[in-house]
Protein backbone atom coordinates (compact mmCIF):
# COMPACT_ATOMS: atom_id res chain seq x y z
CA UNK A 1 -6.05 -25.16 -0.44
CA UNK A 2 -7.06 -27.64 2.10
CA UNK A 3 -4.47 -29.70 1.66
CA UNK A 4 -2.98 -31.47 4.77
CA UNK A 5 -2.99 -34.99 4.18
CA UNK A 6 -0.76 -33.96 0.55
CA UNK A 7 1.36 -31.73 1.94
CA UNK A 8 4.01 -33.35 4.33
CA UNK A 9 4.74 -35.30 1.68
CA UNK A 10 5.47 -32.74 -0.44
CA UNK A 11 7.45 -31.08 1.50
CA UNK A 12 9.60 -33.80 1.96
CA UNK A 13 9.99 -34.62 -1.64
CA UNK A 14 10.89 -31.14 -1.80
CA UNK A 15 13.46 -31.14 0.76
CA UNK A 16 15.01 -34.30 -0.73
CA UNK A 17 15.86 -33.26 -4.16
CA UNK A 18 19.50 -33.09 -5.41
CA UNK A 19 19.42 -30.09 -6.64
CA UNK A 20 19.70 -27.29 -3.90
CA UNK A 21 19.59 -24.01 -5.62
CA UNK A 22 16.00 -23.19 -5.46
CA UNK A 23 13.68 -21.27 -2.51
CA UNK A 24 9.95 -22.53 -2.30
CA UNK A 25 7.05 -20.34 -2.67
CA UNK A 26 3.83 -21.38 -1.25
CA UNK A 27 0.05 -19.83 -1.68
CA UNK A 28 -2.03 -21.18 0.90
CA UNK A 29 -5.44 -19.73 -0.30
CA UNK A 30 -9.47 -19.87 0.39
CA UNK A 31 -12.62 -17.39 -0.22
CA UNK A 32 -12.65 -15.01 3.18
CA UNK A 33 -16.08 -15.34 3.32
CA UNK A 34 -15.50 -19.32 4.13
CA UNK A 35 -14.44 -18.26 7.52
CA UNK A 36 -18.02 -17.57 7.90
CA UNK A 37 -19.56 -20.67 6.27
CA UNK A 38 -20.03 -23.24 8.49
CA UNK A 39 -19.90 -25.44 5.06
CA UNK A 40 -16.30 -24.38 5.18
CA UNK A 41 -15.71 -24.57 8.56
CA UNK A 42 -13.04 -27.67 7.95
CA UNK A 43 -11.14 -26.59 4.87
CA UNK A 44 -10.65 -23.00 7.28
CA UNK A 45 -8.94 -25.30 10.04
CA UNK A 46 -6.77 -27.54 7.45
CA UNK A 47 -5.55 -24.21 6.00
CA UNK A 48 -4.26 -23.29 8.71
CA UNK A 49 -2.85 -26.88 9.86
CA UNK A 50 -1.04 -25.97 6.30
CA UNK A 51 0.38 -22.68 7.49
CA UNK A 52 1.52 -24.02 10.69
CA UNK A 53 3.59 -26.83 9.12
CA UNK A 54 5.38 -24.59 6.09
CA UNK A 55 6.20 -22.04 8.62
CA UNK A 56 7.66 -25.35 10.72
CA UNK A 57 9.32 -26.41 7.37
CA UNK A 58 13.74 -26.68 7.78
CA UNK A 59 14.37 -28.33 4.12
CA UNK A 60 14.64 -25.30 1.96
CA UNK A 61 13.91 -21.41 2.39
CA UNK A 62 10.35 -20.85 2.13
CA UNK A 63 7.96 -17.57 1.24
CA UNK A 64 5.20 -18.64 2.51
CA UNK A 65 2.20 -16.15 1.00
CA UNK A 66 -1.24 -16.33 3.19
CA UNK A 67 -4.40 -15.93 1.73
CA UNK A 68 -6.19 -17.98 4.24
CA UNK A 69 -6.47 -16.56 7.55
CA UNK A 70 -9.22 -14.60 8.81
CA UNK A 71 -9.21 -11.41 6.64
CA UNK A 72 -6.53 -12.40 4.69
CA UNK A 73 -8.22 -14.69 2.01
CA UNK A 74 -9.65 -13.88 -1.59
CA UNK A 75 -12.54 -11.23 -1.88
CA UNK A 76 -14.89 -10.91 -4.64
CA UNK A 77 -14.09 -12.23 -7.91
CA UNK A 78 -10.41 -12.88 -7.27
CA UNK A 79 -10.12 -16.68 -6.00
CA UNK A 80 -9.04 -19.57 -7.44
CA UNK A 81 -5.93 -21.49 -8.35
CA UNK A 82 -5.82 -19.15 -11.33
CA UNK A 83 -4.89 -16.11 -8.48
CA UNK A 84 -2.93 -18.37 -6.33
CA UNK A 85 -1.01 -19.24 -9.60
CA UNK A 86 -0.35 -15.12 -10.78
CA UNK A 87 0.37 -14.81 -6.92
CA UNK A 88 3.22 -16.68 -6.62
CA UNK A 89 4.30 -15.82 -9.89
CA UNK A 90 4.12 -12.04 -9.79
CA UNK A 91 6.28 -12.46 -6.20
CA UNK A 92 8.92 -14.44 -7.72
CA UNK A 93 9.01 -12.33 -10.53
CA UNK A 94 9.29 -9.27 -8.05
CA UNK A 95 12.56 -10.53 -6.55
CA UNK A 96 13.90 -13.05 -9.56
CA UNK A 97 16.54 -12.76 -12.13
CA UNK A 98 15.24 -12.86 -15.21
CA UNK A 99 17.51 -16.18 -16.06
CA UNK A 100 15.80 -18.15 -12.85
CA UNK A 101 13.43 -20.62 -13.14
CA UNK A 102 9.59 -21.01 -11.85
CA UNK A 103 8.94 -24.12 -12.02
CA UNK A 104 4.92 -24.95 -10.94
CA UNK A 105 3.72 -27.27 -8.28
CA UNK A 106 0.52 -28.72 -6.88
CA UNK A 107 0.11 -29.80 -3.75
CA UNK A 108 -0.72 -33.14 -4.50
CA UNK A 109 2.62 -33.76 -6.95
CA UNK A 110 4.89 -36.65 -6.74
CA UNK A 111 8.44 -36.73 -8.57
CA UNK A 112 11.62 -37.85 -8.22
CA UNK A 113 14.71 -36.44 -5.85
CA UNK A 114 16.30 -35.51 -9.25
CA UNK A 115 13.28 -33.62 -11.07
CA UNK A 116 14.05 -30.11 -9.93
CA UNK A 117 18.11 -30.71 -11.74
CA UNK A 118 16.27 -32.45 -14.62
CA UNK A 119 14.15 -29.06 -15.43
CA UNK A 120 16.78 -26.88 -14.42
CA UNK A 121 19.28 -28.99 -17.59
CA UNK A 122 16.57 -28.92 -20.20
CA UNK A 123 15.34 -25.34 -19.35
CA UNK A 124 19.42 -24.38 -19.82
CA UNK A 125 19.32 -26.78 -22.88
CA UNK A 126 17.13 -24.74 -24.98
CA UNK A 127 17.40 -21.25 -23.52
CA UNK A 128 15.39 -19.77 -26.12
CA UNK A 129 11.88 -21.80 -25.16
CA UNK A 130 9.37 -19.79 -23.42
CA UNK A 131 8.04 -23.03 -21.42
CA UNK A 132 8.68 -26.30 -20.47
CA UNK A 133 5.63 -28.50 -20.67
CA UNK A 134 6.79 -31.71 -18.46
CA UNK A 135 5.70 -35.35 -19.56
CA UNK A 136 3.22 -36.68 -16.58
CA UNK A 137 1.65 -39.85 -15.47
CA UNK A 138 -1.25 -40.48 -13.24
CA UNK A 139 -0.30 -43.43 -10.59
CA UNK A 140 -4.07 -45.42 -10.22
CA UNK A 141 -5.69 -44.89 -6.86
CA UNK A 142 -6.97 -47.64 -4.77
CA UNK A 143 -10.26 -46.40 -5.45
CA UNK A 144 -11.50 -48.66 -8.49
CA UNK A 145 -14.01 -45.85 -9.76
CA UNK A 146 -11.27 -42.96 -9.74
CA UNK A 147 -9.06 -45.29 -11.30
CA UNK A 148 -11.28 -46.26 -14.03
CA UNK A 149 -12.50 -42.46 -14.22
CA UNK A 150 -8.76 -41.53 -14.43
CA UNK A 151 -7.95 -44.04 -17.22
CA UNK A 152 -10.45 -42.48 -19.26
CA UNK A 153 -9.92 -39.26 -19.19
CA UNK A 154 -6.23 -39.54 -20.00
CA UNK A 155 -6.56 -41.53 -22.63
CA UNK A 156 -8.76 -39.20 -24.13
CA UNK A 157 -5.79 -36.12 -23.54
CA UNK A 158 -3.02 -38.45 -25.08
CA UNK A 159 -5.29 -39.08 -28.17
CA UNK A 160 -6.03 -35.45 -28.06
CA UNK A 161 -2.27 -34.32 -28.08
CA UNK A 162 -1.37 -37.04 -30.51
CA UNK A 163 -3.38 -36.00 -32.83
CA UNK A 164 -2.49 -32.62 -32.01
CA UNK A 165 1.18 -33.80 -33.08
CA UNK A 166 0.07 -35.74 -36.33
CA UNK A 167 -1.26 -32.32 -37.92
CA UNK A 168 1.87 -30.24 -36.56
CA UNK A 169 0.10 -28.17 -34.78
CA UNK A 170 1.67 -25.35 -33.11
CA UNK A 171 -0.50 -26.25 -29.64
CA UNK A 172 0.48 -30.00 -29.20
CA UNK A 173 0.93 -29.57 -25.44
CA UNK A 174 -1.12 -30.90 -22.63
CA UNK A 175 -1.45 -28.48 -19.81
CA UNK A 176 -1.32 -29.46 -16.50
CA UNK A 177 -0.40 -26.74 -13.80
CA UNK A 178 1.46 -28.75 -12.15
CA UNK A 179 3.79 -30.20 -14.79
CA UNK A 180 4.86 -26.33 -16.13
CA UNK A 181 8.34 -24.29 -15.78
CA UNK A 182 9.60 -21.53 -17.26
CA UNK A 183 12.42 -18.84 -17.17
CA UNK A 184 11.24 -15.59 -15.21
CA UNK A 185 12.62 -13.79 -18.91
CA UNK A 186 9.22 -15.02 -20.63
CA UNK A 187 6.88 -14.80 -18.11
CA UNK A 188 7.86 -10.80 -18.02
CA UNK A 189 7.86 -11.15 -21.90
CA UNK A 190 4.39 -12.30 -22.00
CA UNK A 191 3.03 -9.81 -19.03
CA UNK A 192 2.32 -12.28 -16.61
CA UNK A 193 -0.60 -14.74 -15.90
CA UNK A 194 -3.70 -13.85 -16.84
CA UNK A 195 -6.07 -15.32 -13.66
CA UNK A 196 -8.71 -17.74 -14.44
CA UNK A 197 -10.93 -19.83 -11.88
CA UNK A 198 -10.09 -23.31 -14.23
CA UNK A 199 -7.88 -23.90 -17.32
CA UNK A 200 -5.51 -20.79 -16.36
CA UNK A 201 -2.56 -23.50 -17.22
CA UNK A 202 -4.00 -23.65 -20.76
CA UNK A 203 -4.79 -20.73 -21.36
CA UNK A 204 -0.30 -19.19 -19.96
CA UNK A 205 1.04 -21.86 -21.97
CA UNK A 206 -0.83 -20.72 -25.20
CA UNK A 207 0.17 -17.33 -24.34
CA UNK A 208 3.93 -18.48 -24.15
CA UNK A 209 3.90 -20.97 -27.24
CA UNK A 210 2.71 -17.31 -29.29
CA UNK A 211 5.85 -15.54 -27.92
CA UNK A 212 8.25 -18.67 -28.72
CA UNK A 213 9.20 -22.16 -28.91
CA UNK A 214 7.71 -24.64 -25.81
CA UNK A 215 10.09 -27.90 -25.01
CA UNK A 216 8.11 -30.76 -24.59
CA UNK A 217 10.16 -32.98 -23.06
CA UNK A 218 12.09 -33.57 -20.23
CA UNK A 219 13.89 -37.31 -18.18
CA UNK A 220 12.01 -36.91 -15.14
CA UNK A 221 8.18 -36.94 -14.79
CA UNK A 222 5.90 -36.02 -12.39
CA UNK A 223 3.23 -37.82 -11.06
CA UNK A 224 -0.23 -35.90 -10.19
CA UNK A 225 -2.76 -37.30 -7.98
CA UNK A 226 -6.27 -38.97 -9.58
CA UNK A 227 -8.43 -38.07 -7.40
CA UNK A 228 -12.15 -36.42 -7.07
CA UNK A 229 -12.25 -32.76 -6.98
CA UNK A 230 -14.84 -30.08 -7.59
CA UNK A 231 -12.70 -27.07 -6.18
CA UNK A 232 -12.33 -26.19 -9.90
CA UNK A 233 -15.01 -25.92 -12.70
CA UNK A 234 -13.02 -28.10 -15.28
CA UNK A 235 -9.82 -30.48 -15.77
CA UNK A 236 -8.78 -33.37 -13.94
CA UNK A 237 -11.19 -33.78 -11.08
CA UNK A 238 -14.38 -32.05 -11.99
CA UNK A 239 -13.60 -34.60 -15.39
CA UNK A 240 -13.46 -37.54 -12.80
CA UNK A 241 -16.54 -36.93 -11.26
CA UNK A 242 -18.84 -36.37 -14.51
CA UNK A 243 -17.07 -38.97 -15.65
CA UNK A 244 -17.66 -41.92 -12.97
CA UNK A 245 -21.23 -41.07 -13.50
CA UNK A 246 -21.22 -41.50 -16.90
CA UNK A 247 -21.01 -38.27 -18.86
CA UNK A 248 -17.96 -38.06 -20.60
CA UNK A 249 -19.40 -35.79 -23.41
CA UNK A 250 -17.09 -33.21 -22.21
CA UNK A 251 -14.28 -35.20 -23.26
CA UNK A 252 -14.89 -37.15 -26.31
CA UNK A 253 -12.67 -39.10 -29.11
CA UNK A 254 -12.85 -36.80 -31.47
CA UNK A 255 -13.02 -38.61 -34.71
CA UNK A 256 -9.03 -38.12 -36.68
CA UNK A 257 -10.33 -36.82 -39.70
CA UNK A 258 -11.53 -33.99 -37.77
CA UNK A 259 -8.26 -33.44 -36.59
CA UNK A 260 -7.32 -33.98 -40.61
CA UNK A 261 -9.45 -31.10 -41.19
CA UNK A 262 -7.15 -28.45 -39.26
CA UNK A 263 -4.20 -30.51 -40.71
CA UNK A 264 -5.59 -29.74 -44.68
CA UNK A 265 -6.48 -26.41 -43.16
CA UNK A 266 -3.05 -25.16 -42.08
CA UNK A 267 -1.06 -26.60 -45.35
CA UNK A 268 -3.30 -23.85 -47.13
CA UNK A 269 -2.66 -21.24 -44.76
CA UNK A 270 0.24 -20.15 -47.27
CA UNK A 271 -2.00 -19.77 -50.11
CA UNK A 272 -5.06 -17.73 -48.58
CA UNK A 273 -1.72 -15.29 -47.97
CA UNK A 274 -2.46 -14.73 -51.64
CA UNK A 275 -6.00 -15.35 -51.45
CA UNK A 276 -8.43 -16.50 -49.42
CA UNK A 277 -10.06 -20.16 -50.00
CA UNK A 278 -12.57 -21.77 -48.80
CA UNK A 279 -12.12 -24.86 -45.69
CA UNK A 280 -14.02 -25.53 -42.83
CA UNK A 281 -11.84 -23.64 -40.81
CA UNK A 282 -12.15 -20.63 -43.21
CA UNK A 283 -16.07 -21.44 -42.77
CA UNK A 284 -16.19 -21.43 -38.44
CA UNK A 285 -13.74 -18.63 -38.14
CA UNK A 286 -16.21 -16.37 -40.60
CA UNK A 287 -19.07 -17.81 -37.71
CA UNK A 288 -16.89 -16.71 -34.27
CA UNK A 289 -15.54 -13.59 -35.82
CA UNK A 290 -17.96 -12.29 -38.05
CA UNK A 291 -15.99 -11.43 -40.49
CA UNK A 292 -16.66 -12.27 -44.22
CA UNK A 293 -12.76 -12.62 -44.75
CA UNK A 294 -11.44 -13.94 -41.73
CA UNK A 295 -7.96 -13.66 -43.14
CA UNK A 296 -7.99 -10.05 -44.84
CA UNK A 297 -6.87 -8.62 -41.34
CA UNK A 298 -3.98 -10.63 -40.73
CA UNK A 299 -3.01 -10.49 -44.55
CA UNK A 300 -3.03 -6.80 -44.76
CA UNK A 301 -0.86 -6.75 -41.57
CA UNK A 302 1.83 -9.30 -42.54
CA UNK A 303 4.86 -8.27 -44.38
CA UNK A 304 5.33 -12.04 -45.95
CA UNK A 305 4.16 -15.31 -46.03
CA UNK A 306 5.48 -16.46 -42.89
CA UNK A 307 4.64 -13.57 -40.71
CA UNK A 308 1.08 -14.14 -42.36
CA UNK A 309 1.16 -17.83 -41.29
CA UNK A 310 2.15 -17.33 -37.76
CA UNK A 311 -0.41 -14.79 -37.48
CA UNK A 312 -2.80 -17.45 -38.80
CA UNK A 313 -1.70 -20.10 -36.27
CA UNK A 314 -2.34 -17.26 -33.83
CA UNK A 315 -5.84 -16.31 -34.41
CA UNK A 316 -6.92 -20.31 -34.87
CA UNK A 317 -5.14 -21.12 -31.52
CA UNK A 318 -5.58 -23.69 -29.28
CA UNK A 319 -8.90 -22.90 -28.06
CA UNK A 320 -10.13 -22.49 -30.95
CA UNK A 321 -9.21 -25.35 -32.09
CA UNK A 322 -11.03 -27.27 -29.09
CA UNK A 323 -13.91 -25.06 -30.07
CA UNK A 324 -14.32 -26.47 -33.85
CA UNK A 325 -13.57 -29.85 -32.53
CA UNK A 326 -16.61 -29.33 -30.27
CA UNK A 327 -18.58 -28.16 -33.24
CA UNK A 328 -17.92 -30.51 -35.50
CA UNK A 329 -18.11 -33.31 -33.66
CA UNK A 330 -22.33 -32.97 -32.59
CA UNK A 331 -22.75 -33.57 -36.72
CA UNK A 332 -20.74 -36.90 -35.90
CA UNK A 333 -21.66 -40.07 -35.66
CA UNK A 334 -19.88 -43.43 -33.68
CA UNK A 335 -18.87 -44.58 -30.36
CA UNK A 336 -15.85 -43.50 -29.29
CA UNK A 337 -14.43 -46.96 -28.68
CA UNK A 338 -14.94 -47.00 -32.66
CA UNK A 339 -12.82 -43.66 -33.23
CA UNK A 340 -10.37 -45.23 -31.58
CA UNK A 341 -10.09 -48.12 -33.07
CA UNK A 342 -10.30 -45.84 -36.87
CA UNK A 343 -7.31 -44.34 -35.72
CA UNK A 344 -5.10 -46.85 -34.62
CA UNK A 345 -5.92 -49.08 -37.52
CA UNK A 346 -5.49 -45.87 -39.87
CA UNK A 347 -1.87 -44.71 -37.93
CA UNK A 348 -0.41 -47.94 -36.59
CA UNK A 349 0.42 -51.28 -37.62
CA UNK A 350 -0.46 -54.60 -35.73
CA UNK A 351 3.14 -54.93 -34.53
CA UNK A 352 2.72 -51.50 -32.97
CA UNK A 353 -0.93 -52.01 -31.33
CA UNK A 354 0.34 -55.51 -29.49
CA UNK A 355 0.94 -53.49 -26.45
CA UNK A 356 -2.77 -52.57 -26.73
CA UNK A 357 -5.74 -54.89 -25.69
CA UNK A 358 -8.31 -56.08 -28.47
CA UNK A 359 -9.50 -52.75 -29.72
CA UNK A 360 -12.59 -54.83 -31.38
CA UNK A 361 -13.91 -55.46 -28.56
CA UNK A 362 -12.48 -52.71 -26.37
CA UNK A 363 -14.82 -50.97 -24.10
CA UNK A 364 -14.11 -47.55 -21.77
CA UNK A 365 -17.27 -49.13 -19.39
CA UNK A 366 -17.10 -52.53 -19.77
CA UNK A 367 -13.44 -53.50 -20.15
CA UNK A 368 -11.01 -54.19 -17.35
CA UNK A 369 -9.16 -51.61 -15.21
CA UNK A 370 -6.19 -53.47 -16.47
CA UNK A 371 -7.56 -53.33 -20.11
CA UNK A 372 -7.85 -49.67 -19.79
CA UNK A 373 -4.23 -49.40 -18.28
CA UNK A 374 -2.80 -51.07 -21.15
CA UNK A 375 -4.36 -48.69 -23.52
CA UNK A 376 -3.22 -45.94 -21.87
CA UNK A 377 0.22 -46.73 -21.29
CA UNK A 378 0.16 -47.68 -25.07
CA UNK A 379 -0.42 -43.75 -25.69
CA UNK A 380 1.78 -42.89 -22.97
CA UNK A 381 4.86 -44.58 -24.73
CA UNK A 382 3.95 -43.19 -27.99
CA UNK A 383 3.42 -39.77 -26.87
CA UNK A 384 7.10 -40.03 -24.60
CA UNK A 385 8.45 -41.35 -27.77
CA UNK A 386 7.23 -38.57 -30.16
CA UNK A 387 8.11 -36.13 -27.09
CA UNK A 388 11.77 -37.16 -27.00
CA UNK A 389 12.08 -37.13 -30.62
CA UNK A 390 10.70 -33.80 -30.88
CA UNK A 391 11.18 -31.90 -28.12
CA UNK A 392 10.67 -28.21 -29.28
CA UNK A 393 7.32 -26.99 -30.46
């Protein structure tokens, strides 16, 4: 969607990679009703520009699906990347094998002329995962606020998924649409993509991880834009632009021993099979389900302890998860420069935190761009390196 200036490129990343077994499906998409918005007026014309130069495109075979032109775009409640996402998918799952591969793109993604044969090795390396979430990295614009904006707000997903990993959680994954494949097999097995306006990439891979294993990593990454963008209600861009003016209560540093809440939580998930006990996360799922025994359900449905676990991980699931975070953070105190510098005093030595500035006097609005780059590839190294060591979840 309105995306000329991203997409030759794309195209001819596309055209250049290695690996040649592979058609491209495209989903050039807008709101009908912008055809009659003068507001719109541009994003109309660029759609088409797009149309024009994928229907020009010689590099692979191409589908090209329109939901753009004049009477062809979304009506009603059905828009969004979240129906340009199940659009694609539900056509390549109308003609695919169920052993081929979907492997999800953005227009605005950069990778290497060997990523497509590096997913299509790992996917056939574990053919048993439901998903393959792909390791990503955010090259910094020009643009020193977006930069700064886009330093922040992945150093607060890497803390996020790292602590995600500390507590073994079953939904250590970061989910970025664009960074996503999977075999055609499980996304029949899981009944598709369930359309969302924003966060429909968290909300297929936590489908997926409850039907089966995700791999985590893979040798190639890809590289999405940092840029400002409010054609979606939450993630990257909407994130930026709160963020460069300040509010990043959205996306806090949670304090770790929140995090070591869950963690105590789920090493007693065995035991409530016998009985329940109460823990905080006893006490918040009693307040969003209104049950008195949140667990009696899944107990009285299980036919042993580790059905009754699983089921367990299931109902306190990734969202929910974010959800008590949320909760228990507002009774919280501290800055989150000083969360972060609990944790990595807490989880890593000196000789480990070298590659980081001086946490002490560390600052996410004061500090350099350059200060802020260090800290985040400091989290990007250790997440790659727990990633590679780990690689199913």
């Amino acid at each position: 969607m309105d995306e000329p200036e991203w997409l030759p490129g794309l195209l001819r990343l596309i055209g250049n990679q290695s690996y040649r077994n592979f058609s491209l499906v495209v989903c050039v998409n807008q709101p009908d009703n912008w055809w009659i918005d003068p507001v719109h007026a541009t994003s109309c014309e660029n759609n088409a520009e797009c149309l024009s130069m994928l229907n020009k495109f010689s590099g692979c075979e191409v589908d090209v699906i329109d939901r753009s032109s004049r009477g062809a775009g979304w009506t009603g409640k059905r828009h969004g990347v979240g129906w340009a996402r199940k659009t694609i998918m539900d056509h390549i799952s109308g003609k695919a094998t169920p052993s081929d591969i979907i492997l999800s793109l953005d227009a605005d993604t950069v990778f290497s002329e060997n990523y497509f044969a590096t997913v299509a090795e790992t996917i056939s390396a574990y053919p048993m995962a439901t998903a393959l979430t792909i390791p990503y990295y955010h090259h910094l614009p020009d643009n020193q606020d977006a930069a700064r904006a886009i330093l922040r707000y992945e150093i607060y997903m890497r803390y996020y998924v790292l602590n995600l990993w500390r507590i073994r959680s079953p939904y250590a994954f970061t989910a970025l649409g664009s960074a996503m494949a999977l075999p055609v097999w499980s996304f029949r097995k899981v009944g598709g993509m369930t359309p969302k306006l924003s966060g429909e990439d968290f909300y297929f891979l936590q489908k997926l991880r409850k039907a089966g294993n995700l791999v985590c990593w893979n040798s190639e990454k890809v590289f999405p834009a940092a840029r400002f963008s409010s054609r979606v209600f939450f993630g990257t861009g909407p994130a930026m632009i709160r963020g460069s003016q300040g509010d990043w209560s959205s996306y806090p540093i949670y304090p770790s021993g929140l995090f070591d809440e869950i963690g105590d939580s789920y090493s007693q998930f065995p035991g409530i099979y016998l009985k329940t006990v109460e823990t905080p996360v006893t006490k918040f799922l009693q307040e969003q389900t209104g049950e008195t025994d949140p667990y009696a359900m899944l107990r009285k449905n299980s036919r042993d302890v580790q059905q009754f676990v699983r089921a367990c991980h299931e109902k306190f699931d990734g969202l929910r998860i974010l959800q008590y975070l949320k909760k228990r953070h507002q009774e919280e105190i501290g800055s989150d420069e000083d969360r972060l510098f609990e944790w990595l005093e807490t989880f890593y030595p000196a000789d480990a935190r070298c590659r980081m500035p001086d946490v002490r006097n560390f600052s996410f609005s004061e500090s350099s761009i350059e200060e802020l780059d260090q800290a985040r590839n400091f989290l990007s190294l250790e997440e790659d390196r727990i990633r590679k060591q780990n690689p199913l979840l």
